[in-house]
Protein backbone atom coordinates (compact mmCIF):
# COMPACT_ATOMS: atom_id res chain seq x y z
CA UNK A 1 24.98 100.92 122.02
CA UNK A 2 26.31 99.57 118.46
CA UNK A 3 24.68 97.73 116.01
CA UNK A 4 24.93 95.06 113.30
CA UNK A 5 23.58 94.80 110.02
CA UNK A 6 21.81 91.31 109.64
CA UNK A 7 20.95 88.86 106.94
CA UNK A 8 17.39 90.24 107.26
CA UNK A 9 19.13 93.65 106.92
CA UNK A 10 17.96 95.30 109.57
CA UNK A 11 20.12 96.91 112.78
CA UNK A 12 20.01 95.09 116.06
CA UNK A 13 21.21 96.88 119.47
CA UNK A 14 23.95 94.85 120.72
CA UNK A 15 24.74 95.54 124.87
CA UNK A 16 28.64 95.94 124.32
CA UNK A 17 30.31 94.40 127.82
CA UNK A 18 33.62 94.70 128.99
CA UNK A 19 35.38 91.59 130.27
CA UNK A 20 38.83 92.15 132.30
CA UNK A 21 40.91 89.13 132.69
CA UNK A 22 45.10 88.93 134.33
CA UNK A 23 47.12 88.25 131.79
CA UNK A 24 51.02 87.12 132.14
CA UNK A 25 53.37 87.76 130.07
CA UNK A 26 56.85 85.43 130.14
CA UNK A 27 59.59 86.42 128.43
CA UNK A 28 61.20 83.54 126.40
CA UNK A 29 64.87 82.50 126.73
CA UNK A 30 65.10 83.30 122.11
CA UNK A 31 62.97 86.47 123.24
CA UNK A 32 59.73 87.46 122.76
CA UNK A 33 56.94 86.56 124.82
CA UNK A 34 54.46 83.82 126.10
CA UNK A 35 51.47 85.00 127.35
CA UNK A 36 49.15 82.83 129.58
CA UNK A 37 45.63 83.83 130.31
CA UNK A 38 44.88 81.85 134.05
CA UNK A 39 41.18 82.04 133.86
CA UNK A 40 40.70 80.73 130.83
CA UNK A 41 42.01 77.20 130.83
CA UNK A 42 44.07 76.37 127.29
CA UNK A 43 44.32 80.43 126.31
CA UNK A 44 47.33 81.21 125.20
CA UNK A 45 49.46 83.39 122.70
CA UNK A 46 53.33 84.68 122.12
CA UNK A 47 54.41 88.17 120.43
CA UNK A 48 57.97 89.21 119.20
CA UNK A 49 57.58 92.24 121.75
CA UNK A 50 54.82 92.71 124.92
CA UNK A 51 53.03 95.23 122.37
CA UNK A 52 52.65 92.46 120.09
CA UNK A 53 52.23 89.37 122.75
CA UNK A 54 49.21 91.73 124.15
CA UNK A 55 47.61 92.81 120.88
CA UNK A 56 47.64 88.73 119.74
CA UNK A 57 46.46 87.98 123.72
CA UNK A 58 43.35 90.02 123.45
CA UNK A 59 42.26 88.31 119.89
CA UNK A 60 43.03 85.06 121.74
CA UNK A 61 40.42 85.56 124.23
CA UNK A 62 37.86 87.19 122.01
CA UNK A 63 38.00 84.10 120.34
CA UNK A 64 37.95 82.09 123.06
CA UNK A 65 35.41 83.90 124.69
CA UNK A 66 33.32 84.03 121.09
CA UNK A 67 33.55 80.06 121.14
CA UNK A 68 31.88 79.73 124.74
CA UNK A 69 29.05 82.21 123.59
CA UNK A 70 28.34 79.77 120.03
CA UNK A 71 28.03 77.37 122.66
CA UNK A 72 25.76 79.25 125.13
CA UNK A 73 28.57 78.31 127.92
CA UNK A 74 29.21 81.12 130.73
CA UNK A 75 32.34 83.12 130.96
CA UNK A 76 34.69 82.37 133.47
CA UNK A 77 35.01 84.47 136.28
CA UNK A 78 38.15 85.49 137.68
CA UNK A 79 38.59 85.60 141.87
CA UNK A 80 41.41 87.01 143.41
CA UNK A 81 42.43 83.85 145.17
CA UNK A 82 42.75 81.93 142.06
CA UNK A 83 45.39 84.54 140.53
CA UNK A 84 46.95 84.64 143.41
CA UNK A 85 47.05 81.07 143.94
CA UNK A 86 48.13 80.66 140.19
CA UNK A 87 51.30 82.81 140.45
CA UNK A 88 52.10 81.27 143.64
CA UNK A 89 52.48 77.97 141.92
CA UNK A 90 54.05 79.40 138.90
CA UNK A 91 56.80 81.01 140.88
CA UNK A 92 57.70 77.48 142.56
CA UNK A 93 57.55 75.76 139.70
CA UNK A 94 59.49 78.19 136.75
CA UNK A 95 62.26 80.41 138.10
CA UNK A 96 63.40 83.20 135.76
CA UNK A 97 66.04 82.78 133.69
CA UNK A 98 68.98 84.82 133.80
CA UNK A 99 69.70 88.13 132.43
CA UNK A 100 65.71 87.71 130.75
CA UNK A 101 63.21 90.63 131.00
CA UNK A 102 61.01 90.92 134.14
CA UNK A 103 57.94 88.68 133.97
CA UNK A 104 54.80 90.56 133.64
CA UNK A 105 50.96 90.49 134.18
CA UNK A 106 48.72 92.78 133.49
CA UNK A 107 44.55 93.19 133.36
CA UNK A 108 43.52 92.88 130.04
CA UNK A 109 40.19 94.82 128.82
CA UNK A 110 37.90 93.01 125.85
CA UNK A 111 34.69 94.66 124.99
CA UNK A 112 32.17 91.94 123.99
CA UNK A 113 28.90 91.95 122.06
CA UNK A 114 26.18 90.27 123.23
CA UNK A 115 23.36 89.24 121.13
């Protein structure tokens, strides 16, 4: 359990939960990377490096996440079909370019507090 210190000052047990969402990581033709988060429609971020695209990735969806909470919407849930379905179309539709890094997705881990 953590806590927070409120206006009231006084501690308040917050259930910490872990989200995990696919992330993909496309590497740009200048380099870097573009990262798309599926699930979350409109979540997206870029990094210099996939160390950097993934640490600015994760704020991106704490934020995002953070925004649907303020307005007491649920979390998307990710299904197996949908990723799969999603990189399917991706692959038609954006070939990779030549000579670029590998195109990459990975599960991304965001601890959440709930109040």
């Amino acid at each position: 359990m953590s806590h927070t210190f409120t206006k009231e000052h006084k501690y308040v047990k917050l259930d910490p939960k872990v989200v995990s969402y696919t992330v993909h990581f496309i590497p740009e033709e200048v380099g870097g990377y573009s990262v798309i988060v599926p699930a979350l429609p409109g979540c997206y971020s870029q990094g210099e490096t996939l160390d950097e695209a993934e640490k600015y990735v994760v704020e991106a969806i704490e934020l995002y996440l953070e925004s649907l909470s303020e307005y007491k919407e649920m979390f998307p849930q990710e299904t197996a079909e949908a990723i799969e379905r999603y990189f399917t179309d991706f692959a038609k539709e954006v070939p990779p370019l030549p000579g670029s890094a590998p195109m990459v997705w990975k599960r991304i881990n965001v601890t959440i507090n709930s109040a």
